[in-house]
N, C-alpha and C. Protein backbone atom coordinates (compact mmCIF):
# COMPACT_ATOMS: atom_id res chain seq x y z
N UNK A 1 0.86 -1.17 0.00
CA UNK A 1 0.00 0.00 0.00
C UNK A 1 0.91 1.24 0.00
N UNK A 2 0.83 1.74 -1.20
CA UNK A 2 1.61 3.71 -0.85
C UNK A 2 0.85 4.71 -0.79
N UNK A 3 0.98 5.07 0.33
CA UNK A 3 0.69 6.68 0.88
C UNK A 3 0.33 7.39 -0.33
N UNK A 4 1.75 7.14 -1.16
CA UNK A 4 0.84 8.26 -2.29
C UNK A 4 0.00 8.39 -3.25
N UNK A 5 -0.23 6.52 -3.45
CA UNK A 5 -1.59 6.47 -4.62
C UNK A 5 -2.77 6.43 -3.56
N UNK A 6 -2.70 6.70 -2.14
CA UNK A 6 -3.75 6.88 -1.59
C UNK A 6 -3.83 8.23 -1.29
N UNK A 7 -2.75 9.29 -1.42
CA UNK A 7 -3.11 10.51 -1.81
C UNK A 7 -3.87 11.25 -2.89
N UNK A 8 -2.91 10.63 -3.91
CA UNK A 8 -3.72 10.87 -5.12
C UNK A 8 -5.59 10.60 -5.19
N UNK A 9 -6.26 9.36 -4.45
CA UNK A 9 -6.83 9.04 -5.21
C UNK A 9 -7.74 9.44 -4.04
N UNK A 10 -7.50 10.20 -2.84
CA UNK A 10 -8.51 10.48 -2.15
C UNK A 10 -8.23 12.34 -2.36
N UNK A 11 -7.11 12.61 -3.10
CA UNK A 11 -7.54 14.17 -3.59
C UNK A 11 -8.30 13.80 -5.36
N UNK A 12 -8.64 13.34 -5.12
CA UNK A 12 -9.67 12.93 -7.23
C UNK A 12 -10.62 12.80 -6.38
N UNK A 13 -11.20 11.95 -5.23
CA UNK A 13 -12.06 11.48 -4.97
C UNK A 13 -12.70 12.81 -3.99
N UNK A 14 -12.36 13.54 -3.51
CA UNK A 14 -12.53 14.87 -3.01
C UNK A 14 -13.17 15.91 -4.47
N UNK A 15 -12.73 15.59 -5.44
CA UNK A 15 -12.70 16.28 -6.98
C UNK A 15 -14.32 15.81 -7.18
N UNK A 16 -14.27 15.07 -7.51
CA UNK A 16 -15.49 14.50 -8.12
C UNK A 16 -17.22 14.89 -7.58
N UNK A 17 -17.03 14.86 -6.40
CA UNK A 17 -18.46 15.20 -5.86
C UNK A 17 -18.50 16.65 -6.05
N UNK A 18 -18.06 17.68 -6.41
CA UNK A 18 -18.14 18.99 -6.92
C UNK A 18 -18.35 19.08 -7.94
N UNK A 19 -17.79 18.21 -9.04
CA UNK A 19 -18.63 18.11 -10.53
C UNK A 19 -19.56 17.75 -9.98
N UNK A 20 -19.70 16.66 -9.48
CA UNK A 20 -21.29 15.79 -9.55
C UNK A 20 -22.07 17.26 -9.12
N UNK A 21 -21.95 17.84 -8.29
CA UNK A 21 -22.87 19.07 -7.67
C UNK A 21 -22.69 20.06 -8.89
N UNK A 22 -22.21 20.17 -9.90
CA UNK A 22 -21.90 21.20 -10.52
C UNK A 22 -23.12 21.03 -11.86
N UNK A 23 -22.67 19.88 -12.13
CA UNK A 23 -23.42 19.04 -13.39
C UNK A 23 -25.22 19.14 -12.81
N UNK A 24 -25.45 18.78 -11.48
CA UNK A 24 -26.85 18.70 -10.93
C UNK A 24 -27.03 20.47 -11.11
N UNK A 25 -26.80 21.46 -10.50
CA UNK A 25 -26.98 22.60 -10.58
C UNK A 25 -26.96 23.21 -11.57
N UNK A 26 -26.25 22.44 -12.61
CA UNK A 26 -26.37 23.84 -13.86
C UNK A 26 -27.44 22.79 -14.66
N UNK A 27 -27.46 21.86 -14.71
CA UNK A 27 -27.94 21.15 -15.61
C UNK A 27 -27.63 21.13 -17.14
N UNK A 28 -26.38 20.97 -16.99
CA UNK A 28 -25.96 21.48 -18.57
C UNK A 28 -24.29 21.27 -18.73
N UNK A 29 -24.35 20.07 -19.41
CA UNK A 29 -22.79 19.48 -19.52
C UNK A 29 -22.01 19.97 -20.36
N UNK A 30 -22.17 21.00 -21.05
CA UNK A 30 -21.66 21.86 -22.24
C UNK A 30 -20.43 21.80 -21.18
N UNK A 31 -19.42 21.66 -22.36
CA UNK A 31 -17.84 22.47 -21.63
C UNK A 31 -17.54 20.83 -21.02
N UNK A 32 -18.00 20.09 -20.77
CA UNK A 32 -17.84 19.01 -20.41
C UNK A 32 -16.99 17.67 -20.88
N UNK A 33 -16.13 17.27 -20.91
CA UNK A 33 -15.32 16.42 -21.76
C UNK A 33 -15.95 14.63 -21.30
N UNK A 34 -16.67 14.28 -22.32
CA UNK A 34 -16.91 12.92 -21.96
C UNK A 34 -15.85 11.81 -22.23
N UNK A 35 -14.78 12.06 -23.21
CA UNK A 35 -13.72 11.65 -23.69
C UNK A 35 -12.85 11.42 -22.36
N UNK A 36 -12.49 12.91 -21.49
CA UNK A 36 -11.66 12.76 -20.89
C UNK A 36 -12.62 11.44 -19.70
N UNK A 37 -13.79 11.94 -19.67
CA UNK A 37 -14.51 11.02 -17.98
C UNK A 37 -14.21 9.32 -18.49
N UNK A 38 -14.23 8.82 -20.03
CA UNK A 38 -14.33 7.68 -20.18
C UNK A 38 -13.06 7.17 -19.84
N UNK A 39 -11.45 8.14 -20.38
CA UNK A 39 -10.46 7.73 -19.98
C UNK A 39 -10.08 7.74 -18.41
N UNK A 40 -11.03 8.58 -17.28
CA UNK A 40 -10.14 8.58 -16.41
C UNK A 40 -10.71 7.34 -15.83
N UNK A 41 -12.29 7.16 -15.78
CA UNK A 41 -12.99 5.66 -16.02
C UNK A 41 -12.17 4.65 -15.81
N UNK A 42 -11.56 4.50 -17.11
CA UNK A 42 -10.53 3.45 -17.66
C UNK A 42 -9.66 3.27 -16.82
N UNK A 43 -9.00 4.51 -16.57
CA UNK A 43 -8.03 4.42 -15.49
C UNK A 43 -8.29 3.86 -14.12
N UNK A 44 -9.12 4.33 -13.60
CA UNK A 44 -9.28 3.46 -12.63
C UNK A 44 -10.02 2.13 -12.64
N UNK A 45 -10.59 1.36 -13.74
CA UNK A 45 -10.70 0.11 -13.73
C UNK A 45 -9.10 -0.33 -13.55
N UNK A 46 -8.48 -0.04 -14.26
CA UNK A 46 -7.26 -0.44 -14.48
C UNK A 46 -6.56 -0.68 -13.10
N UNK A 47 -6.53 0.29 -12.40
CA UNK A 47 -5.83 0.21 -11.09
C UNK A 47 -6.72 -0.79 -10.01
N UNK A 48 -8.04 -0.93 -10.71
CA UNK A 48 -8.87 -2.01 -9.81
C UNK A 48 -8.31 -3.47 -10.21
N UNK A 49 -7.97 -3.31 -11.68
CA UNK A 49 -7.83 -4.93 -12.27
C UNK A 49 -6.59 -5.15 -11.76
N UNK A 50 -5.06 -4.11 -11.48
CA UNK A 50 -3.85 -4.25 -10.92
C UNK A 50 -4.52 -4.92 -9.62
N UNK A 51 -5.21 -3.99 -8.64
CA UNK A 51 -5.25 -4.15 -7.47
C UNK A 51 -5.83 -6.19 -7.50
N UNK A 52 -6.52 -6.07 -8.00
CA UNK A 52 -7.24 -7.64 -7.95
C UNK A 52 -6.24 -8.78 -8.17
N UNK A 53 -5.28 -8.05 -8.98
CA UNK A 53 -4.31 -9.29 -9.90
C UNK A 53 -3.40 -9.47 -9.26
N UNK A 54 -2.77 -8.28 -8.82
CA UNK A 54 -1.14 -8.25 -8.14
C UNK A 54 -1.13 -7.76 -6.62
N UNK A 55 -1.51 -7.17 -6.34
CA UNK A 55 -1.31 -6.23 -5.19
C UNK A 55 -3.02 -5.94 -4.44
N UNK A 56 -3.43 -6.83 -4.12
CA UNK A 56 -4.60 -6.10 -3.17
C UNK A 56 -4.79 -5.62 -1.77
N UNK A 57 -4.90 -4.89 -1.80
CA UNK A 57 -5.03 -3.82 -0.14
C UNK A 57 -6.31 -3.22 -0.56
N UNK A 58 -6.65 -2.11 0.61
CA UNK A 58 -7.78 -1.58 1.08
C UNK A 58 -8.17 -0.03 -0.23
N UNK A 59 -6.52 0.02 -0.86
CA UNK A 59 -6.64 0.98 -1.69
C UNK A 59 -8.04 0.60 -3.23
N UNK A 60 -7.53 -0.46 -3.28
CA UNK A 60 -8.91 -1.00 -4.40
C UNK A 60 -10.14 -0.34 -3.71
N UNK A 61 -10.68 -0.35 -3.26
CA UNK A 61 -11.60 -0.04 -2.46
C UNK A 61 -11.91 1.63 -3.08
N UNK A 62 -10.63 2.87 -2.65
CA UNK A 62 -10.93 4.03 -3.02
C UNK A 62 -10.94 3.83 -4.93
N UNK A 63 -9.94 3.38 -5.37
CA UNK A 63 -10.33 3.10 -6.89
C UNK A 63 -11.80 2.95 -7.22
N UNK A 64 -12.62 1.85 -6.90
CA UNK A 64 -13.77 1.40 -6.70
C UNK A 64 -14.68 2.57 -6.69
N UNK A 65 -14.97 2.98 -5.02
CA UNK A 65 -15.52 4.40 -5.12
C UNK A 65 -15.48 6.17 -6.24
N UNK A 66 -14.23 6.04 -6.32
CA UNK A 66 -13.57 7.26 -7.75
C UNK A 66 -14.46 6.81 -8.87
N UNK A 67 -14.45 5.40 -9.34
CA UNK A 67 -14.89 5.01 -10.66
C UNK A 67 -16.32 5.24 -10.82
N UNK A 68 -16.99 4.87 -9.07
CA UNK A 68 -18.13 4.94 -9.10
C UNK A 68 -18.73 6.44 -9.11
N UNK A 69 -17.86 7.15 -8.48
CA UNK A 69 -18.09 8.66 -8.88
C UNK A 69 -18.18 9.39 -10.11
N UNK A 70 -17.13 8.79 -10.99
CA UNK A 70 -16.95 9.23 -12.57
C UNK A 70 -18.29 8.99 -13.30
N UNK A 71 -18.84 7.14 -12.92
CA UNK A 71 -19.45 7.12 -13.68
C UNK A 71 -21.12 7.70 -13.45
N UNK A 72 -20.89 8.07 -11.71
CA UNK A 72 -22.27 8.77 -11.74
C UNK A 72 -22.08 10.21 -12.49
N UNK A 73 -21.07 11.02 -12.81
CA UNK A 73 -20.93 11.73 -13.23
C UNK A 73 -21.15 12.03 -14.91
N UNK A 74 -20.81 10.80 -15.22
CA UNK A 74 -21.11 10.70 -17.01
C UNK A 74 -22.72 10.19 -16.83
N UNK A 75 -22.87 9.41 -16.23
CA UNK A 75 -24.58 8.88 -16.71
C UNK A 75 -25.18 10.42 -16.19
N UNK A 76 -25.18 11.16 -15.62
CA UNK A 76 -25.59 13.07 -15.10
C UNK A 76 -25.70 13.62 -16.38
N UNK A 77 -24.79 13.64 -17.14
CA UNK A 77 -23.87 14.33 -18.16
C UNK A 77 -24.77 13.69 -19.80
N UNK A 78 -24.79 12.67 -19.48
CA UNK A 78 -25.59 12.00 -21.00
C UNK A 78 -27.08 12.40 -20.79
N UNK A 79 -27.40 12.43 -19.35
CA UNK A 79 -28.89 12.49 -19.21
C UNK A 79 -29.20 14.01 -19.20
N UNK A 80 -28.62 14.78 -18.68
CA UNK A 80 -28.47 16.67 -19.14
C UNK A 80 -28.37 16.75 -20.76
N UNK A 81 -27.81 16.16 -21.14
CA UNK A 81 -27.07 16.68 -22.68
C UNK A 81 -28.72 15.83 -23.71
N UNK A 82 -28.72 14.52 -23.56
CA UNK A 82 -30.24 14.50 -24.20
C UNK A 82 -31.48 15.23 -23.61
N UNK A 83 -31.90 15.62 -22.56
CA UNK A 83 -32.89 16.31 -22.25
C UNK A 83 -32.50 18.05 -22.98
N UNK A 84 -31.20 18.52 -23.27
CA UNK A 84 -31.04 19.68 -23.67
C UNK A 84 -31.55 19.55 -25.03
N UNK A 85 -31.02 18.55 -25.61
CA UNK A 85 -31.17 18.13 -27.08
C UNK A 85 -32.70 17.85 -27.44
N UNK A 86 -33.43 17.37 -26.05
CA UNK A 86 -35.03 17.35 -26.49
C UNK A 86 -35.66 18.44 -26.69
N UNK A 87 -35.05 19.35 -25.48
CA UNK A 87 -35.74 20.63 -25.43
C UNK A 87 -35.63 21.22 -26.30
N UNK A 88 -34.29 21.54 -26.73
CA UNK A 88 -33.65 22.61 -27.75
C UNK A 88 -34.44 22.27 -29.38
């Protein structure tokens, strides 16, 4: 377990619930990169599939949660962006 991918991933995981609040309040994902949310996504499956394969500790766990944040953040983001697209 290192200190610092549990730094990292509990300052992202600090990140994320402020989009999520940002995306709910404006209602409007414009400016929004879905490209980047699928890669960082990726990324942390990735560090889940390391964690499972090679190295498991308690850090899988914050991976887990981050991913689950991203992806409440993109399913927000698809569901703003077609309701704009209905309206508009």
């Amino acid at each position: 377990m290192s200190i610092f991918e549990i730094i990292m991933l509990v300052c992202f995981g600090v990140s994320w619930p402020f989009a999520i609040a940002t995306t709910i309040r404006v209602k409007n994902p414009t400016g929004k990169s879905f490209v980047f949310m699928v890669l960082v996504l990726v990324g942390y499956i990735a560090g889940c599939l390391h964690k499972l394969l090679h190295q498991f500790d308690g850090v899988f766990w914050l991976y887990v949660l981050n991913g689950l944040l991203v992806l409440v953040d993109m399913v927000l983001s698809l569901y703003y962006l077609r309701r704009l697209r209905r309206l508009g």
